[in-house]
N, C-alpha and C. Protein backbone atom coordinates (compact mmCIF):
# COMPACT_ATOMS: atom_id res chain seq x y z
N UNK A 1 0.85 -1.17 0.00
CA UNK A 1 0.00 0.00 0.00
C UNK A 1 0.89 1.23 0.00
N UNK A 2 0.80 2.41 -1.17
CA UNK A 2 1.20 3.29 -0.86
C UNK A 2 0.74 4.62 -0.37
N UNK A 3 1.71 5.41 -0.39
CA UNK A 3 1.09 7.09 0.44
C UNK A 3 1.06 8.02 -0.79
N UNK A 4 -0.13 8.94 -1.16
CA UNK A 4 -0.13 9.41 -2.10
C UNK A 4 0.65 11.01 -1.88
N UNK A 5 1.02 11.64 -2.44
CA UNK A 5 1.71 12.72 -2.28
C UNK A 5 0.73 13.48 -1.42
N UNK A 6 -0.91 13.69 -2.15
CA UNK A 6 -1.47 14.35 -1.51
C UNK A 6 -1.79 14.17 -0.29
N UNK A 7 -2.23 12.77 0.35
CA UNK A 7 -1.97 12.80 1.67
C UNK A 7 -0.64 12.93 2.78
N UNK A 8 0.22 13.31 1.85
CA UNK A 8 1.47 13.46 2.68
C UNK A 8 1.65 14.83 3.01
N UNK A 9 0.87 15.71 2.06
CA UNK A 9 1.15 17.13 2.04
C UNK A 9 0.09 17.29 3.23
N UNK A 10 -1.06 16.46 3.16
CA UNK A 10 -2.07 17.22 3.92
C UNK A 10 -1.68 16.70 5.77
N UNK A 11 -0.92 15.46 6.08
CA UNK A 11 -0.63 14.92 7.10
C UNK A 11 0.86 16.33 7.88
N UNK A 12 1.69 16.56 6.31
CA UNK A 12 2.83 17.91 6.88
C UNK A 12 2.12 18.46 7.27
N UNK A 13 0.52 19.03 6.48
CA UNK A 13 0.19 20.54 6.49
C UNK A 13 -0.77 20.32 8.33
N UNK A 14 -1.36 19.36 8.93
CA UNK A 14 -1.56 18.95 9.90
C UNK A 14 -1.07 18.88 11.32
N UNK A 15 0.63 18.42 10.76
CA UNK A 15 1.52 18.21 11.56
C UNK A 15 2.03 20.12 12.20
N UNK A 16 2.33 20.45 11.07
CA UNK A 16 2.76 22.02 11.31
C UNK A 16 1.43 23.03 11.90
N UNK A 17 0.11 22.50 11.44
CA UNK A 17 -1.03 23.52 12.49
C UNK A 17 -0.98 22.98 13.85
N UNK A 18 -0.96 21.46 14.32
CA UNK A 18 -0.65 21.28 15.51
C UNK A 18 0.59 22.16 16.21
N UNK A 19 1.46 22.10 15.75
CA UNK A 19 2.97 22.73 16.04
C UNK A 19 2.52 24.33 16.38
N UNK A 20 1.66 24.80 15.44
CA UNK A 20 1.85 26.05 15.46
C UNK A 20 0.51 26.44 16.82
N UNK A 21 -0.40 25.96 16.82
CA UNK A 21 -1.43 26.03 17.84
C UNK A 21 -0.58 25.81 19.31
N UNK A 22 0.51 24.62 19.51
CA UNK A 22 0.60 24.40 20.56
C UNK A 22 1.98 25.57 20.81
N UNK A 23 2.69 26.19 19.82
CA UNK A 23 3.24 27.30 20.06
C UNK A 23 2.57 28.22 20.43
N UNK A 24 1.64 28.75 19.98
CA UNK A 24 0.39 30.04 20.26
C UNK A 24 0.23 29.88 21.60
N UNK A 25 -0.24 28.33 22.03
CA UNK A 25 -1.16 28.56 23.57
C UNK A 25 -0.02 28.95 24.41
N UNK A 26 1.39 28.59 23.97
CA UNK A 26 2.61 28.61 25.28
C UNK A 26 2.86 30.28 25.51
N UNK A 27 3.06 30.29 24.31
CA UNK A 27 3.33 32.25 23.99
C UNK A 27 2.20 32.73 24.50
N UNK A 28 1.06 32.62 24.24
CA UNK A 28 -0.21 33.36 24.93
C UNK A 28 -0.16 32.92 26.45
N UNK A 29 0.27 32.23 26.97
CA UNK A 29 0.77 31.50 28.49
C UNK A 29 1.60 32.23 29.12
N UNK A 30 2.68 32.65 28.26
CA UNK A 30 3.85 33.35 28.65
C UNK A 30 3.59 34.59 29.06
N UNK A 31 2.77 35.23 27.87
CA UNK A 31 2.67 36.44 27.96
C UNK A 31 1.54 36.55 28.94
N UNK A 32 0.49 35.74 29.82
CA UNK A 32 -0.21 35.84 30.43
C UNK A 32 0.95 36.27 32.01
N UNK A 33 1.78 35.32 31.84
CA UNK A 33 2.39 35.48 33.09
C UNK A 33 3.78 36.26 32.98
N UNK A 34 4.22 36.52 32.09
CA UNK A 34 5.06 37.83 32.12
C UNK A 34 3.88 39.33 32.20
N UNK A 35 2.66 39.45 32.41
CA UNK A 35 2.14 40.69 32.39
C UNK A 35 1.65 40.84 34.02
N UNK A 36 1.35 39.61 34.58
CA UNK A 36 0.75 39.48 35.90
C UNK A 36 2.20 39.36 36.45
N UNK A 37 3.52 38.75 36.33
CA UNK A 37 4.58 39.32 36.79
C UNK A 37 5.09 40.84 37.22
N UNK A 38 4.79 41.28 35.69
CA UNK A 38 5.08 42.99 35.73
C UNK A 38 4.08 43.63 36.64
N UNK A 39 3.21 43.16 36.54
CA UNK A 39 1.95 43.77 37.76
C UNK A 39 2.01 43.72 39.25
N UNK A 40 2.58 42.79 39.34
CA UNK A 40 2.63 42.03 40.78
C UNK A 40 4.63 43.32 41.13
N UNK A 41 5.38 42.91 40.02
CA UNK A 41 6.33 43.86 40.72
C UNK A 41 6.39 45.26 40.69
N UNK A 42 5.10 46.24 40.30
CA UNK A 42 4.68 47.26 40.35
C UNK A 42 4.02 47.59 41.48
N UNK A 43 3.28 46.66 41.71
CA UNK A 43 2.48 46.66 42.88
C UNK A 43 3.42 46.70 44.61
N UNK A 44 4.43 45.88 44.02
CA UNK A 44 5.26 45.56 45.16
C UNK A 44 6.31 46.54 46.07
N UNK A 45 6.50 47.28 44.46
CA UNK A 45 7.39 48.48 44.41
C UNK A 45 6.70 49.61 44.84
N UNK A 46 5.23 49.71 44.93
CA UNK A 46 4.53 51.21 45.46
C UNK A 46 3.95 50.57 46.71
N UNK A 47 3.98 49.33 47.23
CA UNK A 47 3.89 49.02 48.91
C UNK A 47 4.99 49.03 49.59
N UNK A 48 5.69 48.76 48.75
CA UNK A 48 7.53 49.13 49.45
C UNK A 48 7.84 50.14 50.08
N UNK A 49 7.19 51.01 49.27
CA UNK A 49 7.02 52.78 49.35
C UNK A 49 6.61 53.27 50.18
N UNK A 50 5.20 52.76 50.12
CA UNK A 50 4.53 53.30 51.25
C UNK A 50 4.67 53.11 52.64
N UNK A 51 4.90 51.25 52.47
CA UNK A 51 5.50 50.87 54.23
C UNK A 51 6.29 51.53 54.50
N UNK A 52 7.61 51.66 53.34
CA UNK A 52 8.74 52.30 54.04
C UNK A 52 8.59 53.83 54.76
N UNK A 53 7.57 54.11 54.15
CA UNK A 53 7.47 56.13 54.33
C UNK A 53 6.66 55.94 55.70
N UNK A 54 5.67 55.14 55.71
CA UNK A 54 4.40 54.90 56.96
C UNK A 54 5.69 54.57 57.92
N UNK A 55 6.81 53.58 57.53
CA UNK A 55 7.43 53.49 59.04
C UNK A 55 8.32 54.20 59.36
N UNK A 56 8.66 55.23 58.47
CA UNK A 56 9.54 56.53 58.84
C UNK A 56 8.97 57.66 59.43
N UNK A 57 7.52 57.27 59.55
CA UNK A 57 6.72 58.49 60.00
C UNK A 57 6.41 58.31 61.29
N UNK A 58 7.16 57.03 62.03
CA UNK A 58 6.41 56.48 63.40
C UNK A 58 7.12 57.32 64.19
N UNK A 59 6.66 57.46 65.58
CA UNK A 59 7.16 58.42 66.31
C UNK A 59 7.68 57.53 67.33
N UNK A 60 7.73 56.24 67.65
CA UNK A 60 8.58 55.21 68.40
C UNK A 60 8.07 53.72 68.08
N UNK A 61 9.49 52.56 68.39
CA UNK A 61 9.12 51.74 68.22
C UNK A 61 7.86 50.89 68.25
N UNK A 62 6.90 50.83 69.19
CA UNK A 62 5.91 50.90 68.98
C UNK A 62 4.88 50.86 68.14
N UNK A 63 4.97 52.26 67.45
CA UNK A 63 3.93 52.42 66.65
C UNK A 63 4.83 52.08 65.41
N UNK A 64 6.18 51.82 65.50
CA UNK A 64 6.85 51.29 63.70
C UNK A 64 6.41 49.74 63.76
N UNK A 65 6.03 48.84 65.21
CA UNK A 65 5.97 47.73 65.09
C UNK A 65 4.64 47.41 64.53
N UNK A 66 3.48 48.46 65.21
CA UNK A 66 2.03 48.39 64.70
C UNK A 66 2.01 48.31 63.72
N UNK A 67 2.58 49.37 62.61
CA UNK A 67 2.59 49.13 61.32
C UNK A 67 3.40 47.98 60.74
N UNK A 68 3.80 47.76 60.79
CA UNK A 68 5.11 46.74 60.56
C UNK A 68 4.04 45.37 60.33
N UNK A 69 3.35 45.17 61.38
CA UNK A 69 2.41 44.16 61.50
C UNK A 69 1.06 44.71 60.64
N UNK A 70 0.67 45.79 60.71
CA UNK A 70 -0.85 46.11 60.12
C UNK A 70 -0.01 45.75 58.45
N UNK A 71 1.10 45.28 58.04
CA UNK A 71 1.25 45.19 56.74
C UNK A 71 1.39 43.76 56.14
N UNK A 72 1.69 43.02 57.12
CA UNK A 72 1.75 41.50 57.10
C UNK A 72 0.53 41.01 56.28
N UNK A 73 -0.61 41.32 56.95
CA UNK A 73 -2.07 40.68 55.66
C UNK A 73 -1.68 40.73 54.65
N UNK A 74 -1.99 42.10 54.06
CA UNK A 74 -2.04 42.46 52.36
C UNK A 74 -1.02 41.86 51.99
N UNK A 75 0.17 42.04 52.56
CA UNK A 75 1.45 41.03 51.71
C UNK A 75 0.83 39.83 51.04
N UNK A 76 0.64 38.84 52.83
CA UNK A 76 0.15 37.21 52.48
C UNK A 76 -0.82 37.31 51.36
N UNK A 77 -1.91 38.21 51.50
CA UNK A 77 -2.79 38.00 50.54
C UNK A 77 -2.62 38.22 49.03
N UNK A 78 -1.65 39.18 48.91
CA UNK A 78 -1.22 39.34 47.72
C UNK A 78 -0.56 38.18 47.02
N UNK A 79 0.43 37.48 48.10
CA UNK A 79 1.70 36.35 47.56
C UNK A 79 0.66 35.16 46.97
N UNK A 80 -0.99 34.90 48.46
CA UNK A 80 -1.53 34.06 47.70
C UNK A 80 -2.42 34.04 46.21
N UNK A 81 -2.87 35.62 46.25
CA UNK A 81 -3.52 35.99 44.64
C UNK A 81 -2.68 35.63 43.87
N UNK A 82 -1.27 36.41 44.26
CA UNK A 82 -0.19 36.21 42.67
C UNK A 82 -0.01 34.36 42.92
N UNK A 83 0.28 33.72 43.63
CA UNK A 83 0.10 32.05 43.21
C UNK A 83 -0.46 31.62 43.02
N UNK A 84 -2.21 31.72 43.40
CA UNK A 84 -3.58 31.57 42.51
C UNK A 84 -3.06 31.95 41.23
N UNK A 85 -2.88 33.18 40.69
CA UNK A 85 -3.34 33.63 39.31
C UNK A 85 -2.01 32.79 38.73
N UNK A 86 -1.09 32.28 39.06
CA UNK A 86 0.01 32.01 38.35
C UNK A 86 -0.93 30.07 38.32
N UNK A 87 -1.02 29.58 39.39
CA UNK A 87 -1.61 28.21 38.95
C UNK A 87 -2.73 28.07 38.19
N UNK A 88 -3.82 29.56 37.84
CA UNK A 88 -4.66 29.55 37.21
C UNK A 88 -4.25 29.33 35.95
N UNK A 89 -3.74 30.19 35.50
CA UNK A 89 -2.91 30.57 34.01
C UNK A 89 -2.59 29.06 33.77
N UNK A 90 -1.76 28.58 34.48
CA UNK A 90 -0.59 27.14 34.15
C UNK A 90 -2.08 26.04 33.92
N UNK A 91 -2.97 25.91 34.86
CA UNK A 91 -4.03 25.10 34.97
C UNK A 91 -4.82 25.48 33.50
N UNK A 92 -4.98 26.46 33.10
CA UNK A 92 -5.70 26.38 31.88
C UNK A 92 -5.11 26.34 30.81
N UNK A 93 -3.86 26.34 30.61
CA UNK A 93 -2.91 26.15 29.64
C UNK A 93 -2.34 24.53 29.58
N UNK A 94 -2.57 23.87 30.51
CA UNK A 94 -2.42 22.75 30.43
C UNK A 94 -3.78 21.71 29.97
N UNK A 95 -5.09 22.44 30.20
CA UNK A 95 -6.15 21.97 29.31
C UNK A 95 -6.71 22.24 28.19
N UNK A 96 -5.92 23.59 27.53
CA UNK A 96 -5.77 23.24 26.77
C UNK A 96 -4.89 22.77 26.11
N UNK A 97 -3.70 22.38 26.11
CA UNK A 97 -2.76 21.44 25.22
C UNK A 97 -3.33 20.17 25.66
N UNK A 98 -3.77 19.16 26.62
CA UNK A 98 -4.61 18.38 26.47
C UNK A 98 -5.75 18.40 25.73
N UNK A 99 -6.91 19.33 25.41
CA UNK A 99 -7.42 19.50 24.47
C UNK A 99 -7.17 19.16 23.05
N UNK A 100 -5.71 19.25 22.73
CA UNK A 100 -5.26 19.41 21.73
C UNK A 100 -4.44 18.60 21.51
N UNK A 101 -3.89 17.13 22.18
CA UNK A 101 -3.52 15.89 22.66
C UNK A 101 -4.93 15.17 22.17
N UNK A 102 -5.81 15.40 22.52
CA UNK A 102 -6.71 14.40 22.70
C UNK A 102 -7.40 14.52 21.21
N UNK A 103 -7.55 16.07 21.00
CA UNK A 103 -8.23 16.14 19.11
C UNK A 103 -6.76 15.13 18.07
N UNK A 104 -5.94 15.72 18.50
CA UNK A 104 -5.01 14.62 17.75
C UNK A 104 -5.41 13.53 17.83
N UNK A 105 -5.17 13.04 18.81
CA UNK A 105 -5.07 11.49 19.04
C UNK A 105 -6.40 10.54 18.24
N UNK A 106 -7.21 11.64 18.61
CA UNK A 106 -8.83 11.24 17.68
C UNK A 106 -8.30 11.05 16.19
N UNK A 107 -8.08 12.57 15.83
CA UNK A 107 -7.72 12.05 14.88
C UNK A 107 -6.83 11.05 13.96
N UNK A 108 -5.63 10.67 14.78
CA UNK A 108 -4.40 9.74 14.54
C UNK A 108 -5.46 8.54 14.94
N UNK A 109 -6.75 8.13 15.69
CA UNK A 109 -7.07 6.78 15.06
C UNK A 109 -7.96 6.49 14.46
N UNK A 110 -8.62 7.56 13.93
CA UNK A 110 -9.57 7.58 12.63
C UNK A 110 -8.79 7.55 11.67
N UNK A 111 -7.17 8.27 11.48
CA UNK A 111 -6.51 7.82 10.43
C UNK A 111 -5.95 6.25 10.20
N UNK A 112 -5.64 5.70 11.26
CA UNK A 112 -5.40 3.98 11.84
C UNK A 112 -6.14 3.29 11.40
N UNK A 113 -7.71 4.10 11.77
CA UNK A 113 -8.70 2.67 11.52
C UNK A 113 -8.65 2.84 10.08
N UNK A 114 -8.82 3.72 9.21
CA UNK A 114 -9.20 3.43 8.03
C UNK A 114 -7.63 3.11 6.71
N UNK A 115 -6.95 3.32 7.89
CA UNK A 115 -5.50 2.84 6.88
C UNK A 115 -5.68 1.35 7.14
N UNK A 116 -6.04 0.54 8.31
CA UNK A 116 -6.54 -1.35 8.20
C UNK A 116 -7.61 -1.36 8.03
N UNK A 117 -8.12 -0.28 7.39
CA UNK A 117 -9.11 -1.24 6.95
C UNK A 117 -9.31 -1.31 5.35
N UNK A 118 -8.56 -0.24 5.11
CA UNK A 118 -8.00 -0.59 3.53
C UNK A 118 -6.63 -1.68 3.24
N UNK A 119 -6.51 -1.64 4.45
CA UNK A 119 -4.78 -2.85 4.49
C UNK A 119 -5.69 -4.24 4.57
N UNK A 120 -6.87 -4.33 5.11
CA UNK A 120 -7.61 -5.68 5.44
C UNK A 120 -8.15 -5.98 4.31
N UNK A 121 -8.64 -5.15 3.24
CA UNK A 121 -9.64 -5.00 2.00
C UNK A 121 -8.22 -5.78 1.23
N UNK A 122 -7.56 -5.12 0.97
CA UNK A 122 -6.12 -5.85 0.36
C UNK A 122 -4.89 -6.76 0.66
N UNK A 123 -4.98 -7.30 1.79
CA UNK A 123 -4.55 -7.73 2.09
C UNK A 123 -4.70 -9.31 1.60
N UNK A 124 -3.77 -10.17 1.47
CA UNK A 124 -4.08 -11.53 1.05
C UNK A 124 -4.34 -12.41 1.84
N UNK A 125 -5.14 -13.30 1.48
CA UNK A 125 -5.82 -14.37 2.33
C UNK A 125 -4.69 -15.06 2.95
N UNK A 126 -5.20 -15.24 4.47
CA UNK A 126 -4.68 -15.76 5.25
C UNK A 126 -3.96 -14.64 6.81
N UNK A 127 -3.77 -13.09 5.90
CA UNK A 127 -3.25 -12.46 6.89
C UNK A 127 -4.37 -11.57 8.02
N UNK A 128 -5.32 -12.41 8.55
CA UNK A 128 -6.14 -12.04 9.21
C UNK A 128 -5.96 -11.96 10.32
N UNK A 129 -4.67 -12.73 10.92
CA UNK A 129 -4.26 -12.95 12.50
C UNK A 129 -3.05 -11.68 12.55
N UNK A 130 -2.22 -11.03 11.30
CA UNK A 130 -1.64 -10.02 11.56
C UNK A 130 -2.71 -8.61 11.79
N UNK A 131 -3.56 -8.36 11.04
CA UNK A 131 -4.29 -7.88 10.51
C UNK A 131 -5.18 -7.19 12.27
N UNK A 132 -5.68 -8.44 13.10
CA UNK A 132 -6.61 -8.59 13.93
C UNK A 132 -5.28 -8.12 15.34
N UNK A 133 -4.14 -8.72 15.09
CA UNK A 133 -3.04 -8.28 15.91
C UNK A 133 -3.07 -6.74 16.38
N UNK A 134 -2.78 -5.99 15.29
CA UNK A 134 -2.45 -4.66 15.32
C UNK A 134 -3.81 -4.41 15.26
N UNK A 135 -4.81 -4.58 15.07
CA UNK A 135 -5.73 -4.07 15.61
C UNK A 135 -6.04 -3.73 17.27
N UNK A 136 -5.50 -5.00 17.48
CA UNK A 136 -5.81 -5.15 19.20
C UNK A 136 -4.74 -3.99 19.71
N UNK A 137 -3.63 -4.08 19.08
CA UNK A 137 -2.76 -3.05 19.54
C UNK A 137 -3.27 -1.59 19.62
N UNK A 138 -3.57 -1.37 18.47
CA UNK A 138 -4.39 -0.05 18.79
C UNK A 138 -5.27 -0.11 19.82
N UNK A 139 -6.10 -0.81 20.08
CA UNK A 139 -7.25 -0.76 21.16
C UNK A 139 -6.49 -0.88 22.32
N UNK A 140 -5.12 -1.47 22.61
CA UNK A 140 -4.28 -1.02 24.19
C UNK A 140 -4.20 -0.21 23.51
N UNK A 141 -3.92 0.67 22.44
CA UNK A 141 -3.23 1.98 22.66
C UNK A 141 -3.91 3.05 23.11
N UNK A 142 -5.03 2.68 22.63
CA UNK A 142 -6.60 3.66 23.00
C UNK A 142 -6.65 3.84 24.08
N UNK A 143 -6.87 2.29 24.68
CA UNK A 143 -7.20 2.30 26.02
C UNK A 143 -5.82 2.69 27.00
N UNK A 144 -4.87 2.84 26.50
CA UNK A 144 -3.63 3.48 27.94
C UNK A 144 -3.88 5.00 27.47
N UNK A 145 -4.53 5.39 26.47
CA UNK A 145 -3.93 6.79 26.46
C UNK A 145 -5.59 7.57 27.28
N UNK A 146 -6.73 6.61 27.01
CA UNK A 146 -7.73 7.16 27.87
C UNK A 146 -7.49 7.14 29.56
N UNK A 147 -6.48 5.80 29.56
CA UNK A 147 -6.02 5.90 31.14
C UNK A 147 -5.42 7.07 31.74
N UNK A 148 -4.57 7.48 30.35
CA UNK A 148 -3.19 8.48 31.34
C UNK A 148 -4.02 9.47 30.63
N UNK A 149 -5.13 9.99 30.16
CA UNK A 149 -6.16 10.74 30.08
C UNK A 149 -6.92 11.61 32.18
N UNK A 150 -7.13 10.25 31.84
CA UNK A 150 -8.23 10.54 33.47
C UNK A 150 -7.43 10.16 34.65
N UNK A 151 -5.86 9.77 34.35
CA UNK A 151 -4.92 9.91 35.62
C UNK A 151 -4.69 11.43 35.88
N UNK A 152 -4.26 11.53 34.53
CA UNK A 152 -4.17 12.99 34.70
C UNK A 152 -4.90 14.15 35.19
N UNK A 153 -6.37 13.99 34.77
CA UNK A 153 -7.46 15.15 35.38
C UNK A 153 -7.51 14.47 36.49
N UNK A 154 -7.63 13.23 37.02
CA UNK A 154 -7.60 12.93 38.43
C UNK A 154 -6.85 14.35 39.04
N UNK A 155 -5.15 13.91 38.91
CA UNK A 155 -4.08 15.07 39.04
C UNK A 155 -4.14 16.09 39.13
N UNK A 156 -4.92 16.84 38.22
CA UNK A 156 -5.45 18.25 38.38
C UNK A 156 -6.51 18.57 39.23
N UNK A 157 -7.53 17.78 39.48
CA UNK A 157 -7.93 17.88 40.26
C UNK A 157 -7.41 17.94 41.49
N UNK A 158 -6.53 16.82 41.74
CA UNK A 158 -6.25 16.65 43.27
C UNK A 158 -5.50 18.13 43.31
N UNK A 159 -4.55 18.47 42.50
CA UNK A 159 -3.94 19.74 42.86
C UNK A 159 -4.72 20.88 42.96
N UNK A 160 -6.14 20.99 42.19
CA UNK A 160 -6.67 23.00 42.65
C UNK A 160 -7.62 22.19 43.62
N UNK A 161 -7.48 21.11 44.10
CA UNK A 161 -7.77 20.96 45.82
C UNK A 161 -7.00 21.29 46.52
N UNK A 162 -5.73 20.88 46.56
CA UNK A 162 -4.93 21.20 47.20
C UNK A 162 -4.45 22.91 47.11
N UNK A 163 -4.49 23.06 46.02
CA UNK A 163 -4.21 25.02 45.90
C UNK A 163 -5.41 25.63 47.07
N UNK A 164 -6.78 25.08 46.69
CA UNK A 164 -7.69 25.78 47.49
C UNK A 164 -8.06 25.35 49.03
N UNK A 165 -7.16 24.54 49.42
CA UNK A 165 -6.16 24.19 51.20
C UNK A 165 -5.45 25.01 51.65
N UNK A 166 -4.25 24.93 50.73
CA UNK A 166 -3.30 26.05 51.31
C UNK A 166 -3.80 27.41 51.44
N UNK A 167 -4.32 27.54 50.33
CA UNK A 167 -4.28 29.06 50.24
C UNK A 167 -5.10 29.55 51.52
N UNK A 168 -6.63 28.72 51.62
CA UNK A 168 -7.71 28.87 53.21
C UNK A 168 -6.39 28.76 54.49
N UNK A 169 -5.68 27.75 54.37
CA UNK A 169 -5.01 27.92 55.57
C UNK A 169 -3.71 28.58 55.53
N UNK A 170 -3.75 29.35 54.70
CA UNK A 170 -2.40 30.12 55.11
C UNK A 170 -3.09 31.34 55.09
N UNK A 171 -4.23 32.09 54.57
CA UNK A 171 -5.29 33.23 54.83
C UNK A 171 -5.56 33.12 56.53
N UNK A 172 -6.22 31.96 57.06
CA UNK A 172 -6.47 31.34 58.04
C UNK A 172 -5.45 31.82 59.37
N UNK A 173 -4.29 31.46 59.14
CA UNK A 173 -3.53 31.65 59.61
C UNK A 173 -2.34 32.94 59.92
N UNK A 174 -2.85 33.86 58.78
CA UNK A 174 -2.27 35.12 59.08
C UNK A 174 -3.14 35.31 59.76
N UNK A 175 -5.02 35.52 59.74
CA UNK A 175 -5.66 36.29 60.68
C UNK A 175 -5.80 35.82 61.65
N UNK A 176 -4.66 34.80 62.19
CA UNK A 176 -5.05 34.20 63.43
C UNK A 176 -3.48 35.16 63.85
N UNK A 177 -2.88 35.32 63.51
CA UNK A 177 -1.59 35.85 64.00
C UNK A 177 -1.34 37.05 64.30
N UNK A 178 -2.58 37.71 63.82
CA UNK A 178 -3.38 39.23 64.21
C UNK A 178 -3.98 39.50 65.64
């Protein structure tokens, strides 16, 4: 059985929109978190400011420690927004390139099935046990990649459980330290 030019052009021209989509989502990823970077060290740089000026304005230790402490929240809360928004970003950028794992893969065995089943149409009598072989193979292949499919969202799941733990108990725990 051969490959006709035109399906070779259209399998490149396939190969390179995957390539180029899963470049887009990383760059659009990047630039999600190089802008919430720049934000977060803008932000950091005019509380810097201000603590520093609020605790130059204290008139004794005391009242530099009050402040000192009245600044502790907003910090924590900030460190946990900016690691929310940074696992947000990563968490949706990773569903979609799974998204885009999984449209492949669809498609890579709709291309499978119908390449044996034109290999079965032509194939010569007798090769029904190779034929039925690699069939089965594909069907483990199906079936491990639906496994490490739903291991994986298992995974994600267990982790923005775990993001939404820490973050309650470390919120939790500054206003207990108040």
């Amino acid at each position: 059985m051969s490959i006709n030019p035109e399906q070779l052009a259209a399998a490149n021209k396939a190969a390179i929109d995957s390539l180029l989509s899963v470049a887009n989502t990383a760059l659009a990823s990047a630039e999600r978190i190089a802008t919430l970077n720049l934000e977060t060290a803008r932000s950091v740089i005019e509380d810097s400011v201000s603590g520093a000026k609020a605790l130059m304005g204290a008139k004794d230790p005391q009242e530099a420690l009050s402040i000192q402490a009245s600044l502790t929240q907003p910090n924590v809360e900030k460190a946990v927004a900016y690691s929310r928004s940074i696992y947000e970003i990563s968490a949706q950028t990773q569903e979609q390139l799974a998204k885009m794992v999984e449209a492949q893969f669809g498609d890579f065995q709709k291309s499978v099935a119908s390449m044996l089943e034109k290999a079965a149409k032509a194939a010569p009598g007798g090769s029904d046990v190779a034929v039925n072989a690699f069939q089965s193979a594909i069907a483990a292949a199906t079936s491990t990649f639906e496994n490490m499919r739903k291991a994986a969202q298992q995974v994600t799941e267990l982790a923005q459980s775990n993001m939404a733990a820490a973050t309650s108990a470390t919120t939790k725990a500054v206003k207990k330290s108040k």
